[in-house]
PDB file of N, CA and C in Angstrom:
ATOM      1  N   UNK A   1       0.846  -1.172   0.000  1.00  0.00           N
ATOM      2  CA  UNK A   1       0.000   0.000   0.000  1.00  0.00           C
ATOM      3  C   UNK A   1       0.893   1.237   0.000  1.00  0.00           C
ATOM      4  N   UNK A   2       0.495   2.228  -0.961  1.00  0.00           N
ATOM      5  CA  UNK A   2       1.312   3.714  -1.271  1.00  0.00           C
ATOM      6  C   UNK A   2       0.940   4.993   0.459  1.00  0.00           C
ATOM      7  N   UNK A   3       1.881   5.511   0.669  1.00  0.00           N
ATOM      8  CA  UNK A   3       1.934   6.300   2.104  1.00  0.00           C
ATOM      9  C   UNK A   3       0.297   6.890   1.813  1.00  0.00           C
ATOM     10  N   UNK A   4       0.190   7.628   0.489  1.00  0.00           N
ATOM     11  CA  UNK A   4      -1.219   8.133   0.080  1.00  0.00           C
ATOM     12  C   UNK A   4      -2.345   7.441   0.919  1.00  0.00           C
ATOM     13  N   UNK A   5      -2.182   6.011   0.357  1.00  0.00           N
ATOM     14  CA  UNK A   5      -3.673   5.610   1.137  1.00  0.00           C
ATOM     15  C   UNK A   5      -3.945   5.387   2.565  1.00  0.00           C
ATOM     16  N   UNK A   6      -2.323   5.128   3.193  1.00  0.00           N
ATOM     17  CA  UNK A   6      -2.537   5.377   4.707  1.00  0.00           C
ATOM     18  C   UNK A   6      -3.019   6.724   4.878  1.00  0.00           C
ATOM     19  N   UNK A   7      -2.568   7.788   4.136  1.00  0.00           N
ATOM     20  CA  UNK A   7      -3.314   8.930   4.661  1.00  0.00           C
ATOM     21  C   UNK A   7      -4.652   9.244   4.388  1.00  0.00           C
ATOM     22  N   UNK A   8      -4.945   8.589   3.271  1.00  0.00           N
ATOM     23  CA  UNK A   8      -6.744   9.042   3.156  1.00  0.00           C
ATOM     24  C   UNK A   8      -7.372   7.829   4.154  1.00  0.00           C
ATOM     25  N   UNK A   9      -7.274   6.924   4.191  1.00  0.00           N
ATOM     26  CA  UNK A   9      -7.473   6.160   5.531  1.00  0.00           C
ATOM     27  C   UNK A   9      -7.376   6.394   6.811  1.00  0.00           C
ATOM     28  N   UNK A  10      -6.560   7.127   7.028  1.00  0.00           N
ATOM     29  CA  UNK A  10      -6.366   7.908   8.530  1.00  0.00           C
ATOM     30  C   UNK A  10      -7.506   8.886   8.531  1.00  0.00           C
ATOM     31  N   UNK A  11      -7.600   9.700   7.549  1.00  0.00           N
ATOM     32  CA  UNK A  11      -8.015  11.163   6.746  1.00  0.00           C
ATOM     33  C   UNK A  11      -9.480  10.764   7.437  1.00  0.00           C
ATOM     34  N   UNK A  12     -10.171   9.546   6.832  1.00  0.00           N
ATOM     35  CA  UNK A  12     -11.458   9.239   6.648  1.00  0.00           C
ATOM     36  C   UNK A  12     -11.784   8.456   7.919  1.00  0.00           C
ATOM     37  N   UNK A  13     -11.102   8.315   8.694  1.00  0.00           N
ATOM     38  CA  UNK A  13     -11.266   7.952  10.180  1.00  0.00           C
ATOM     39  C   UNK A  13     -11.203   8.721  11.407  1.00  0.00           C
ATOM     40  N   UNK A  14     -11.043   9.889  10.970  1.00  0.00           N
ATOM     41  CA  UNK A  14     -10.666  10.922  11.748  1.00  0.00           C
ATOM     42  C   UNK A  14     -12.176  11.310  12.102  1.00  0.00           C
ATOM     43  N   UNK A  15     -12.675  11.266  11.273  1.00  0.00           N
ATOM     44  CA  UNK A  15     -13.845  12.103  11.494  1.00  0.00           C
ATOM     45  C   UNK A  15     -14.735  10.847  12.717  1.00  0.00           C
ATOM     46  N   UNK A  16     -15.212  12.000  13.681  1.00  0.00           N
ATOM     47  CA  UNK A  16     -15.654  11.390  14.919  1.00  0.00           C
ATOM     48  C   UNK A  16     -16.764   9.944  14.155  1.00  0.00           C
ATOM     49  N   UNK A  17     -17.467  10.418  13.736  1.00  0.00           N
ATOM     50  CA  UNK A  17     -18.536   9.319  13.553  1.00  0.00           C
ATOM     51  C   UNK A  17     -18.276   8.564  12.408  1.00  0.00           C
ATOM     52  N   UNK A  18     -17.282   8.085  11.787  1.00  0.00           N
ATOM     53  CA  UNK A  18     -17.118   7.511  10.784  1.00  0.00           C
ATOM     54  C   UNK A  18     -16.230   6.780  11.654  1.00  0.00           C
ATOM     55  N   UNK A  19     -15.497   7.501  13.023  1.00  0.00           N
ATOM     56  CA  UNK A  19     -14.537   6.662  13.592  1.00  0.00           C
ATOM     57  C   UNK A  19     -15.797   5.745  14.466  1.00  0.00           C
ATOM     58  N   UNK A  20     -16.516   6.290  14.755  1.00  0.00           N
ATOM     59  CA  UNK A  20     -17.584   5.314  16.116  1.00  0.00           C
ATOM     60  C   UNK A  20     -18.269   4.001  14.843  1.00  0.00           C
ATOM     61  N   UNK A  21     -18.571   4.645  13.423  1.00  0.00           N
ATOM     62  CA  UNK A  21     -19.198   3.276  12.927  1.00  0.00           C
ATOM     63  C   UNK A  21     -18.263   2.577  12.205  1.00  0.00           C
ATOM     64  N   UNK A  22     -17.308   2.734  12.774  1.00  0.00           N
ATOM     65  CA  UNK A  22     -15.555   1.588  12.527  1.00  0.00           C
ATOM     66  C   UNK A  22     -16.366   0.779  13.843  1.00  0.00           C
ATOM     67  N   UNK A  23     -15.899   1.183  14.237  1.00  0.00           N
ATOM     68  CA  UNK A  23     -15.885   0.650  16.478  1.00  0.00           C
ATOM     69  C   UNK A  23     -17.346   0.067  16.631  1.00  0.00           C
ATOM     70  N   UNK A  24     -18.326   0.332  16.403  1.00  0.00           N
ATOM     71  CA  UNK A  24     -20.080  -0.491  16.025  1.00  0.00           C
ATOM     72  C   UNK A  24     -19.605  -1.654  15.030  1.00  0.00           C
ATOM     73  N   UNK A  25     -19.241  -1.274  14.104  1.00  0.00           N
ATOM     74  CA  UNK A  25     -19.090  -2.852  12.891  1.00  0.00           C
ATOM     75  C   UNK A  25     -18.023  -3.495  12.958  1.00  0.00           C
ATOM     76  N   UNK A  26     -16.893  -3.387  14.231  1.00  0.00           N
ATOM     77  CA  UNK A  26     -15.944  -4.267  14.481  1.00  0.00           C
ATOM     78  C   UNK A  26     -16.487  -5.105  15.612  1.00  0.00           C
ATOM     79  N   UNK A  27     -17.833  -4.772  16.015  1.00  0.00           N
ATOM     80  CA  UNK A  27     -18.731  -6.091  16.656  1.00  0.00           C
ATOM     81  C   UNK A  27     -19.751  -6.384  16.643  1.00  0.00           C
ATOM     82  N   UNK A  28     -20.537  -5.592  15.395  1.00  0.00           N
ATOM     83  CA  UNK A  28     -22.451  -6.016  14.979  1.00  0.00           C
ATOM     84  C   UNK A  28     -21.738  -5.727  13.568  1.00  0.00           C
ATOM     85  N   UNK A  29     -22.570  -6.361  12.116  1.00  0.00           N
ATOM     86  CA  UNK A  29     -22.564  -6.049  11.229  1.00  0.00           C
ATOM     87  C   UNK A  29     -24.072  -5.773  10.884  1.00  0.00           C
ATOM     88  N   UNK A  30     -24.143  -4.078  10.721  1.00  0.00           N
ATOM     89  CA  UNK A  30     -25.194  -3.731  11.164  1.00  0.00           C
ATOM     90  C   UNK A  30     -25.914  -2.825   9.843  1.00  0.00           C
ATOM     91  N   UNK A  31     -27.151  -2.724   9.530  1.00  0.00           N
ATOM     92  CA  UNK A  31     -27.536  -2.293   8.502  1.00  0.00           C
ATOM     93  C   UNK A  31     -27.735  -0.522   8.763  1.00  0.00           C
ATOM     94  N   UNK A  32     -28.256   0.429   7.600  1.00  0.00           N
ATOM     95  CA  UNK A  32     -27.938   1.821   8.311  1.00  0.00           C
ATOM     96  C   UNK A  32     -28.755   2.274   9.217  1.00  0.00           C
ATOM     97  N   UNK A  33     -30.032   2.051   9.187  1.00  0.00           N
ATOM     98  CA  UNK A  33     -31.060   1.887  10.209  1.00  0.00           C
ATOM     99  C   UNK A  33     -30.353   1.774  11.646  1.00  0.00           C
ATOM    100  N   UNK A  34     -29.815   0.640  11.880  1.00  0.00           N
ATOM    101  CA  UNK A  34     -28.860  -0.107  12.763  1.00  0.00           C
ATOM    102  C   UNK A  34     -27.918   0.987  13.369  1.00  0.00           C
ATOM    103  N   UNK A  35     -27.284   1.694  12.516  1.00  0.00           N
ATOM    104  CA  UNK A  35     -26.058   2.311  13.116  1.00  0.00           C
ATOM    105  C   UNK A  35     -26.795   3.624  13.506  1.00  0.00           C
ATOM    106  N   UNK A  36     -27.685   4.245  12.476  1.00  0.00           N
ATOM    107  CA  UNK A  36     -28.349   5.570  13.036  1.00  0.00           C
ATOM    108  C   UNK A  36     -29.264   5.595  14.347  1.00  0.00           C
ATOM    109  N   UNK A  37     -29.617   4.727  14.403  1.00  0.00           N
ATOM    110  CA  UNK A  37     -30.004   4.265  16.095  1.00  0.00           C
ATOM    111  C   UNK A  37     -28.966   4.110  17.147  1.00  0.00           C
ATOM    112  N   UNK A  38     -27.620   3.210  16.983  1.00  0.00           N
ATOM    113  CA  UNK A  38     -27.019   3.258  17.574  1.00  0.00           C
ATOM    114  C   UNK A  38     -26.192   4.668  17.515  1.00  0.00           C
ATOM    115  N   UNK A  39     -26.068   5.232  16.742  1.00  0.00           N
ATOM    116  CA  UNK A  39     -25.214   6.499  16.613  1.00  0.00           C
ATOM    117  C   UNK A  39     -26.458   8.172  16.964  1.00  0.00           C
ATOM    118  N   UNK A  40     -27.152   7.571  17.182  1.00  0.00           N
ATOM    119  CA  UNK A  40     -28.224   8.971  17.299  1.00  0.00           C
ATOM    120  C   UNK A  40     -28.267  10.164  16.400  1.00  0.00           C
ATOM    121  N   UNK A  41     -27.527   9.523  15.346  1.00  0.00           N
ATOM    122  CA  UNK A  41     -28.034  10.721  13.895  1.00  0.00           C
ATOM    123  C   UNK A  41     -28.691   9.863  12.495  1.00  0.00           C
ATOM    124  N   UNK A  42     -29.058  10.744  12.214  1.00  0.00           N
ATOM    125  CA  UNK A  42     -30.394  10.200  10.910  1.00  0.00           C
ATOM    126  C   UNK A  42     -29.404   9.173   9.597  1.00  0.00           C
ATOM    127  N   UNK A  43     -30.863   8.306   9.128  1.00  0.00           N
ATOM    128  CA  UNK A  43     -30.085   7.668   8.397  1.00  0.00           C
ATOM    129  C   UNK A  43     -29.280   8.110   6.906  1.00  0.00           C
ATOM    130  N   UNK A  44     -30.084   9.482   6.251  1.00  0.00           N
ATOM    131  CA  UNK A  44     -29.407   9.914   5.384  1.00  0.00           C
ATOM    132  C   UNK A  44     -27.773  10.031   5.903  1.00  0.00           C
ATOM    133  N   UNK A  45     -27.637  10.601   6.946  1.00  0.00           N
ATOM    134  CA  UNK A  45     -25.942  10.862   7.296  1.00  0.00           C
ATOM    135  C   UNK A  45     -25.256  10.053   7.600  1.00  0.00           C
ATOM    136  N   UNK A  46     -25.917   8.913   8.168  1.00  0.00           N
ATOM    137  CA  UNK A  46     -25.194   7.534   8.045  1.00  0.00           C
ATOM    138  C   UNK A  46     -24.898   6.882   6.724  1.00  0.00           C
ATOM    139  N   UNK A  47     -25.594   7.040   5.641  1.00  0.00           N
ATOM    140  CA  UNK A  47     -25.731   6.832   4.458  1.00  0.00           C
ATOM    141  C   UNK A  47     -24.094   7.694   3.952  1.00  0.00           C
ATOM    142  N   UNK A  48     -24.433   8.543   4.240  1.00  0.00           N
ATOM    143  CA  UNK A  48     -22.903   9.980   3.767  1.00  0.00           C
ATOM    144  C   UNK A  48     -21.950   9.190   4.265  1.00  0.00           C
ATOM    145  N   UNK A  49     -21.621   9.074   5.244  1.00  0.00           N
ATOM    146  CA  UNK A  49     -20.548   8.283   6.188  1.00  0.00           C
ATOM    147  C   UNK A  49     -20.295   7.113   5.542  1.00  0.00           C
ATOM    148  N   UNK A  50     -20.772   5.808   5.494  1.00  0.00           N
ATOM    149  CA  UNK A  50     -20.907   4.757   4.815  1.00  0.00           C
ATOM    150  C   UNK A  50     -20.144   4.866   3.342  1.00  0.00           C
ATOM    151  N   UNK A  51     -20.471   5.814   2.282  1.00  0.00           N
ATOM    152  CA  UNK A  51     -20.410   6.139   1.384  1.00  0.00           C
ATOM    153  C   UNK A  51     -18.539   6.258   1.086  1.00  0.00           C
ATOM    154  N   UNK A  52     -18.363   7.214   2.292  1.00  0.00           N
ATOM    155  CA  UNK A  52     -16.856   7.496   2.448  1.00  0.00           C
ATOM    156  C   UNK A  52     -15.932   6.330   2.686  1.00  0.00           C
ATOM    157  N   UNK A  53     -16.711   5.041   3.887  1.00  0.00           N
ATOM    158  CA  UNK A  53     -15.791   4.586   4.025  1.00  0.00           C
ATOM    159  C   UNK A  53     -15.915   3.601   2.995  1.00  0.00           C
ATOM    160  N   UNK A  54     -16.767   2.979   2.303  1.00  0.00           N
ATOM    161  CA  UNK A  54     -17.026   2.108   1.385  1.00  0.00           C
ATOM    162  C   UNK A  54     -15.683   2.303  -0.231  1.00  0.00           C
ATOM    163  N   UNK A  55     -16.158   4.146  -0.311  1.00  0.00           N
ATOM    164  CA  UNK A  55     -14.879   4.383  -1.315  1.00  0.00           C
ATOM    165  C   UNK A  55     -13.853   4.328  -1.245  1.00  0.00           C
ATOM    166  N   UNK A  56     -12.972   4.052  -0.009  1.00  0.00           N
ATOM    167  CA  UNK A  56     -12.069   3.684   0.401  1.00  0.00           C
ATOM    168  C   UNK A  56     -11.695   2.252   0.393  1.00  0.00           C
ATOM    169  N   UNK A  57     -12.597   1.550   0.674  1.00  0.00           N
ATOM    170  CA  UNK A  57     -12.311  -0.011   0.936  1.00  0.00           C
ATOM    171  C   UNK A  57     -12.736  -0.545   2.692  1.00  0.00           C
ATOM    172  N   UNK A  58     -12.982   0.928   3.366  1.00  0.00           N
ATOM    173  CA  UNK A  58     -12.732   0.014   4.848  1.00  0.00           C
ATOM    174  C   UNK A  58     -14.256  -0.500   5.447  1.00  0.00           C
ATOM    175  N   UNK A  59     -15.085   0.002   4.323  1.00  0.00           N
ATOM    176  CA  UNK A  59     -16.004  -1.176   4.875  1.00  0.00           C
ATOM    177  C   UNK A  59     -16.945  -1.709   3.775  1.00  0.00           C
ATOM    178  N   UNK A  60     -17.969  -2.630   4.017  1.00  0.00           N
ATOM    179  CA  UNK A  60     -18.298  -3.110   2.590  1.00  0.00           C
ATOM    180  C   UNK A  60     -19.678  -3.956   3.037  1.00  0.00           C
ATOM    181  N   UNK A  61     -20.396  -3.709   1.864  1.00  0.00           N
ATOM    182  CA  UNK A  61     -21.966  -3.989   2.171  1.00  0.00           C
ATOM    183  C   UNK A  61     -22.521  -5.386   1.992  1.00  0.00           C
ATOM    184  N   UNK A  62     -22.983  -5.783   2.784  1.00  0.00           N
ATOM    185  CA  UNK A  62     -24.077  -7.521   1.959  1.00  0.00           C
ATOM    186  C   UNK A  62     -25.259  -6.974   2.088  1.00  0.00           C
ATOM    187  N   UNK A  63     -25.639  -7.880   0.893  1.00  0.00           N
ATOM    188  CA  UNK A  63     -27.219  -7.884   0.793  1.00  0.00           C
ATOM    189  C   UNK A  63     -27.630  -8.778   1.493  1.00  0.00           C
ATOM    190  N   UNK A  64     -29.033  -8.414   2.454  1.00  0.00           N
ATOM    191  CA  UNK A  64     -29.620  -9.498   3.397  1.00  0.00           C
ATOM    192  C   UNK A  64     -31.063  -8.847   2.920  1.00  0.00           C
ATOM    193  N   UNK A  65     -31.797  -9.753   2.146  1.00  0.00           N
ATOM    194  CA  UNK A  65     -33.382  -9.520   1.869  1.00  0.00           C
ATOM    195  C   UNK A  65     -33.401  -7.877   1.526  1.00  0.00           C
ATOM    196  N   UNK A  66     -34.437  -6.992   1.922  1.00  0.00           N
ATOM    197  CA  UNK A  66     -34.497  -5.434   1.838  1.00  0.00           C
ATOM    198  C   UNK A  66     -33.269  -4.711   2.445  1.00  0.00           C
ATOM    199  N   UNK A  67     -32.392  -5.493   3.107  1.00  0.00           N
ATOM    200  CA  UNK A  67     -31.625  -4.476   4.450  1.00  0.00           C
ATOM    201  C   UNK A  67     -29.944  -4.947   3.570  1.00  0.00           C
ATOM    202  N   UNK A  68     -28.991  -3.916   3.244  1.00  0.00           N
ATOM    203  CA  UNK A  68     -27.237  -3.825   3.212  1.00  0.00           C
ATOM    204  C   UNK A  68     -26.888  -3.616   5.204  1.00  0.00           C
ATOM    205  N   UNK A  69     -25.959  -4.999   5.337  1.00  0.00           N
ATOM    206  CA  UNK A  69     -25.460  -4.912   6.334  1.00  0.00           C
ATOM    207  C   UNK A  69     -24.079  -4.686   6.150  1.00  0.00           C
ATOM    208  N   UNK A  70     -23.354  -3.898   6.766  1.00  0.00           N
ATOM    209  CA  UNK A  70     -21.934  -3.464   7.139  1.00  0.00           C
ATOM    210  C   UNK A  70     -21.119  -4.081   7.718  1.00  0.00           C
ATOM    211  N   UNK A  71     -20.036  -4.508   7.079  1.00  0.00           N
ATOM    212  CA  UNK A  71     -18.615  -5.074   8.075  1.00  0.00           C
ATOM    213  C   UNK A  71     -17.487  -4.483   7.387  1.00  0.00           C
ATOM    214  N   UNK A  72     -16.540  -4.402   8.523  1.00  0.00           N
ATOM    215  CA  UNK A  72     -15.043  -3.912   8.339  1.00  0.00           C
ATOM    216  C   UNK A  72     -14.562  -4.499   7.517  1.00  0.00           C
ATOM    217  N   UNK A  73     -13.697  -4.072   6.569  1.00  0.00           N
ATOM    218  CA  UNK A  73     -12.511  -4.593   6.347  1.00  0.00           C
ATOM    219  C   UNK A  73     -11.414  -4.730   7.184  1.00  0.00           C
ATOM    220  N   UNK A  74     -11.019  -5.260   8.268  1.00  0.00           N
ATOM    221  CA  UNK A  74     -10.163  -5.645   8.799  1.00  0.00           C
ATOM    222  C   UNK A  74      -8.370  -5.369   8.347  1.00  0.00           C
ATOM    223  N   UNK A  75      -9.057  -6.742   7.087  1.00  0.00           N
ATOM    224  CA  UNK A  75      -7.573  -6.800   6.601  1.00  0.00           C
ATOM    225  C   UNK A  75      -7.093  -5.121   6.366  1.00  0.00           C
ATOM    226  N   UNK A  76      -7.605  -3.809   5.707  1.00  0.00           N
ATOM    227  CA  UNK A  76      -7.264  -2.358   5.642  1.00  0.00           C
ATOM    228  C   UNK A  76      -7.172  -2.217   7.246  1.00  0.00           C
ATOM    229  N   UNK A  77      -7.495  -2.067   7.715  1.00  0.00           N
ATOM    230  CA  UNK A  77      -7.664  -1.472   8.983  1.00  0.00           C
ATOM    231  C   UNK A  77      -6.322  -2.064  10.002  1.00  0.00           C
ATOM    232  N   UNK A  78      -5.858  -3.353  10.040  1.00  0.00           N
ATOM    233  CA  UNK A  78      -4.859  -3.967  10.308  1.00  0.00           C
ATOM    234  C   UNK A  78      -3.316  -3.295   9.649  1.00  0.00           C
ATOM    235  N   UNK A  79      -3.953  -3.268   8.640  1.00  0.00           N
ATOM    236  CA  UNK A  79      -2.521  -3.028   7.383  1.00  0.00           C
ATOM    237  C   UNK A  79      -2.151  -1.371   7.755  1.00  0.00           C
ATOM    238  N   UNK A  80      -3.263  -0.209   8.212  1.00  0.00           N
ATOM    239  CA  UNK A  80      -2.600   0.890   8.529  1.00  0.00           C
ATOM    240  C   UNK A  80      -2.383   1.154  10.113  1.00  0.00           C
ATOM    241  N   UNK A  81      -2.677   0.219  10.685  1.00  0.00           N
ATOM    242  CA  UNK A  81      -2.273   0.133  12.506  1.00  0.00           C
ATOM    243  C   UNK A  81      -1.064  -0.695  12.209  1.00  0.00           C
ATOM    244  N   UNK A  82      -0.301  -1.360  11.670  1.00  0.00           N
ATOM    245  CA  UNK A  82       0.679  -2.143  11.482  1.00  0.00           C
ATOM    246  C   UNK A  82       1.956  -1.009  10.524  1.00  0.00           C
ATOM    247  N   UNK A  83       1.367  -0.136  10.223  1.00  0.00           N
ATOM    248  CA  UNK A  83       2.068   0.825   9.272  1.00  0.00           C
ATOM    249  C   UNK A  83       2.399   2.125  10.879  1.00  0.00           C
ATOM    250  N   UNK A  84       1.410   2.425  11.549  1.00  0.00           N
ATOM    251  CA  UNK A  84       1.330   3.253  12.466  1.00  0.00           C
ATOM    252  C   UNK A  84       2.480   2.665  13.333  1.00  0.00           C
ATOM    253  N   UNK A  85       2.476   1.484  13.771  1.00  0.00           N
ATOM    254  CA  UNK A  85       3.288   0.965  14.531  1.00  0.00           C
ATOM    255  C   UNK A  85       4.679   0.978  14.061  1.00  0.00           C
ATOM    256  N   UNK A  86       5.068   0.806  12.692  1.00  0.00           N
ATOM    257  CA  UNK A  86       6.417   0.398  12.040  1.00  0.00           C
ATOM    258  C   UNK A  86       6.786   2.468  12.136  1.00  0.00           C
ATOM    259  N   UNK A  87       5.944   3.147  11.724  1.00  0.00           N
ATOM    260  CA  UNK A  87       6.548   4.580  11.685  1.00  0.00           C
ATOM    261  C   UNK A  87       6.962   4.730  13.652  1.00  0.00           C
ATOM    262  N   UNK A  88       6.240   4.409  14.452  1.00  0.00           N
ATOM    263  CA  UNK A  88       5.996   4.958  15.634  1.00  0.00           C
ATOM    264  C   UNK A  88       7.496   4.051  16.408  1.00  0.00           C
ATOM    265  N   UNK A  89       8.107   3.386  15.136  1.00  0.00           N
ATOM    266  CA  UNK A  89       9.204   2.541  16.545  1.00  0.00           C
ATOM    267  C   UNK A  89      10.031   2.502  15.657  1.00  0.00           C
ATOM    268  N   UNK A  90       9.843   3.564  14.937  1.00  0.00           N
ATOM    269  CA  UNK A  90      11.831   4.040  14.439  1.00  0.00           C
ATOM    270  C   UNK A  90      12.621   4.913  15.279  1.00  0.00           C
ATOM    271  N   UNK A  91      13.810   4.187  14.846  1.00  0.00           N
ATOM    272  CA  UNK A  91      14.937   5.461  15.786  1.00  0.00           C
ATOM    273  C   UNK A  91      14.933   6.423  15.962  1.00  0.00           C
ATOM    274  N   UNK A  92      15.108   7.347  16.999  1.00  0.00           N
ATOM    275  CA  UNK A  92      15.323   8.499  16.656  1.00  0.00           C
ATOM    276  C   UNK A  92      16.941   8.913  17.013  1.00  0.00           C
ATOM    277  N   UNK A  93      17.163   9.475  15.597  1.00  0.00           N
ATOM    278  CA  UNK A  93      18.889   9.809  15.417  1.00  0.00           C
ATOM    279  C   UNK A  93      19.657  10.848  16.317  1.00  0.00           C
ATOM    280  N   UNK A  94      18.530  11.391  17.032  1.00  0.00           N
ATOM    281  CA  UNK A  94      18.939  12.448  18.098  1.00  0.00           C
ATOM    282  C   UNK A  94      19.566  13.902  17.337  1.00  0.00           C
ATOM    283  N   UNK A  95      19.329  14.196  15.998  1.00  0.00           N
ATOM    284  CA  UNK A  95      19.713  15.500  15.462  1.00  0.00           C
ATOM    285  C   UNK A  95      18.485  15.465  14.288  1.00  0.00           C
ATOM    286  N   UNK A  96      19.349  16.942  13.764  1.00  0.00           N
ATOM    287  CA  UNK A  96      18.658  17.523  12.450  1.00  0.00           C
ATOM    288  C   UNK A  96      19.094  16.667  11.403  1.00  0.00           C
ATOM    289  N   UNK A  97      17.768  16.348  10.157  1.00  0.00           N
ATOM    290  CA  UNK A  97      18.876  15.935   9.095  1.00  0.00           C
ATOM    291  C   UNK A  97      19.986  16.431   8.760  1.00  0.00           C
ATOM    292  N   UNK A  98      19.227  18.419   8.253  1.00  0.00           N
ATOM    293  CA  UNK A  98      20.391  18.728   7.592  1.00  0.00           C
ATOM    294  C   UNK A  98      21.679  19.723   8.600  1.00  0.00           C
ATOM    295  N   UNK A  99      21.559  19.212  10.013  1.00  0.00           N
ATOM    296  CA  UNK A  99      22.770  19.513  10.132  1.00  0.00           C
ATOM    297  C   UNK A  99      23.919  19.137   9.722  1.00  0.00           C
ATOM    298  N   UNK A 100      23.770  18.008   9.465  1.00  0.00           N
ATOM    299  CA  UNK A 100      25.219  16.833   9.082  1.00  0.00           C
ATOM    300  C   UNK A 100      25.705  17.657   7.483  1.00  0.00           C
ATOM    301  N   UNK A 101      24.996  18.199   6.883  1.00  0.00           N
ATOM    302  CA  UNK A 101      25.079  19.066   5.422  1.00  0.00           C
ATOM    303  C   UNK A 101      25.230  20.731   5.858  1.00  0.00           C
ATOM    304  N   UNK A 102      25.148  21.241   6.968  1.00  0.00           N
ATOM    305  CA  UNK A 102      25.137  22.678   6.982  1.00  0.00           C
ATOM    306  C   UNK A 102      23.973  23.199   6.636  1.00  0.00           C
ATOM    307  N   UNK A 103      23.077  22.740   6.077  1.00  0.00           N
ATOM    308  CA  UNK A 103      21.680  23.731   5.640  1.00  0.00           C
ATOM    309  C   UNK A 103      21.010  23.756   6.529  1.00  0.00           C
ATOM    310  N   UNK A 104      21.285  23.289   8.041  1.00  0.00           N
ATOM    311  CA  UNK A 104      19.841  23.407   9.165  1.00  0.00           C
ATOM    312  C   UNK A 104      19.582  25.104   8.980  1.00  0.00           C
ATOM    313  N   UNK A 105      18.255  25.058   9.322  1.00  0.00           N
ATOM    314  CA  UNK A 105      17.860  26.787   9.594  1.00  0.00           C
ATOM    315  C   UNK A 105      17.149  26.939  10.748  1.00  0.00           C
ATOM    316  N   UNK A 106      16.836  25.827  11.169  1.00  0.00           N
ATOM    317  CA  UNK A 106      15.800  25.972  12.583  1.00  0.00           C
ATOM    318  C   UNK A 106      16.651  26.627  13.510  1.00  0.00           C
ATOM    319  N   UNK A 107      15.980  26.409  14.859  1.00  0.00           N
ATOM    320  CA  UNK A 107      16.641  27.224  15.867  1.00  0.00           C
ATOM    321  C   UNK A 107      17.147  25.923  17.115  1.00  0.00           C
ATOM    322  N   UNK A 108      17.048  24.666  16.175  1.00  0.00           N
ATOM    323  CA  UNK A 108      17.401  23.046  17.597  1.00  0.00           C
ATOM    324  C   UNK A 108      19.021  23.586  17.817  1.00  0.00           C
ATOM    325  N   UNK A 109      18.639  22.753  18.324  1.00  0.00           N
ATOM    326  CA  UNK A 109      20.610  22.997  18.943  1.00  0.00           C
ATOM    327  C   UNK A 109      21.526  22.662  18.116  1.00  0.00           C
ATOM    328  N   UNK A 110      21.386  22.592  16.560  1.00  0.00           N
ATOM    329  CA  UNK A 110      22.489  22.163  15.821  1.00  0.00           C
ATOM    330  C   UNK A 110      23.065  23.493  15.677  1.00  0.00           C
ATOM    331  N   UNK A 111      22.225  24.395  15.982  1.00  0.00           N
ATOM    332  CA  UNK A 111      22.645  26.138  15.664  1.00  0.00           C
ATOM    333  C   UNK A 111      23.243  26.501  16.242  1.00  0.00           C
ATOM    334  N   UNK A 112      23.359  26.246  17.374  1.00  0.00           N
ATOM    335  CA  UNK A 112      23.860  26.401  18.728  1.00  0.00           C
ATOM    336  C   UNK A 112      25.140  26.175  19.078  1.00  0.00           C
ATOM    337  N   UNK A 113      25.977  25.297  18.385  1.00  0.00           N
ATOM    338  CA  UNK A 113      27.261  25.133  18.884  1.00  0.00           C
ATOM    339  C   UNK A 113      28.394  26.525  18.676  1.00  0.00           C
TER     340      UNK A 113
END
C-alpha cells in the first residue's frame, strides 16, 4: 500500500462518527437503520458516512433480503495500525537531518554550537 492511502485512511477515520461506525461494525454487522439508532443521527448521514468509508475499501456492504449490512474490512484497517506501529518505533537519530550538510535553519541545537 502507497503512504497516500494510509493517509486518506487515517483522513477518513478521523472524522468522529465515521470513527464510532468503525468501532459499532468491528462487533455487529449492522444495517444503516442499525447504526443511526445506535449512533443517534439520521439515516441519510449515516448513508454519507458509509459512502466514504465504502470508497475507500474500509467497509463493505451484503445484501440481506431489503436491508445492506456493514462489516469492516479488517484486513485495511490492520494493514494501517501495522504501518502506524512500524513509523511509531523508528529510531530516533537524536539531530537535524540537515545539520550533518550545513543547511539546518531551525533554531534546535544544531545552531547552537
Amino acid at each position: 500500500m502507497e503512504m497516500e492511502q494510509y493517509y486518506e485512511v487515517l483522513k477518513t477515520i478521523s472524522d468522529e462518527s465515521r470513527f464510532k461506525i468503525i468501532n459499532i461494525l468491528l462487533n455487529y454487522d449492522l444495517c444503516v437503520g442499525g447504526l443511526a439508532k445506535q449512533l443517534n443521527i439520521s439515516k441519510p448521514a449515516v448513508s454519507q458516512h458509509l459512502q466514504v468509508l465504502r470508497k475507500i475499501g474500509l467497509v463493505t456492504g451484503e445484501k440481506r433480503g431489503y436491508y445492506t449490512h456493514y462489516v469492516v474490512n479488517r484486513s485495511l484497517l490492520k494493514q494501517v495500525g501495522e504501518k502506524i506501529i512500524e513509523i511509531a518505533s523508528k529510531s530516533y537519530n537524536g539531530g537535524c537531518q540537515r545539520e550533518q550538510t550545513g543547511e539546518c535553519e531551525c533554531q534546535c541545537q544544531c545552531n547552537k554550537r
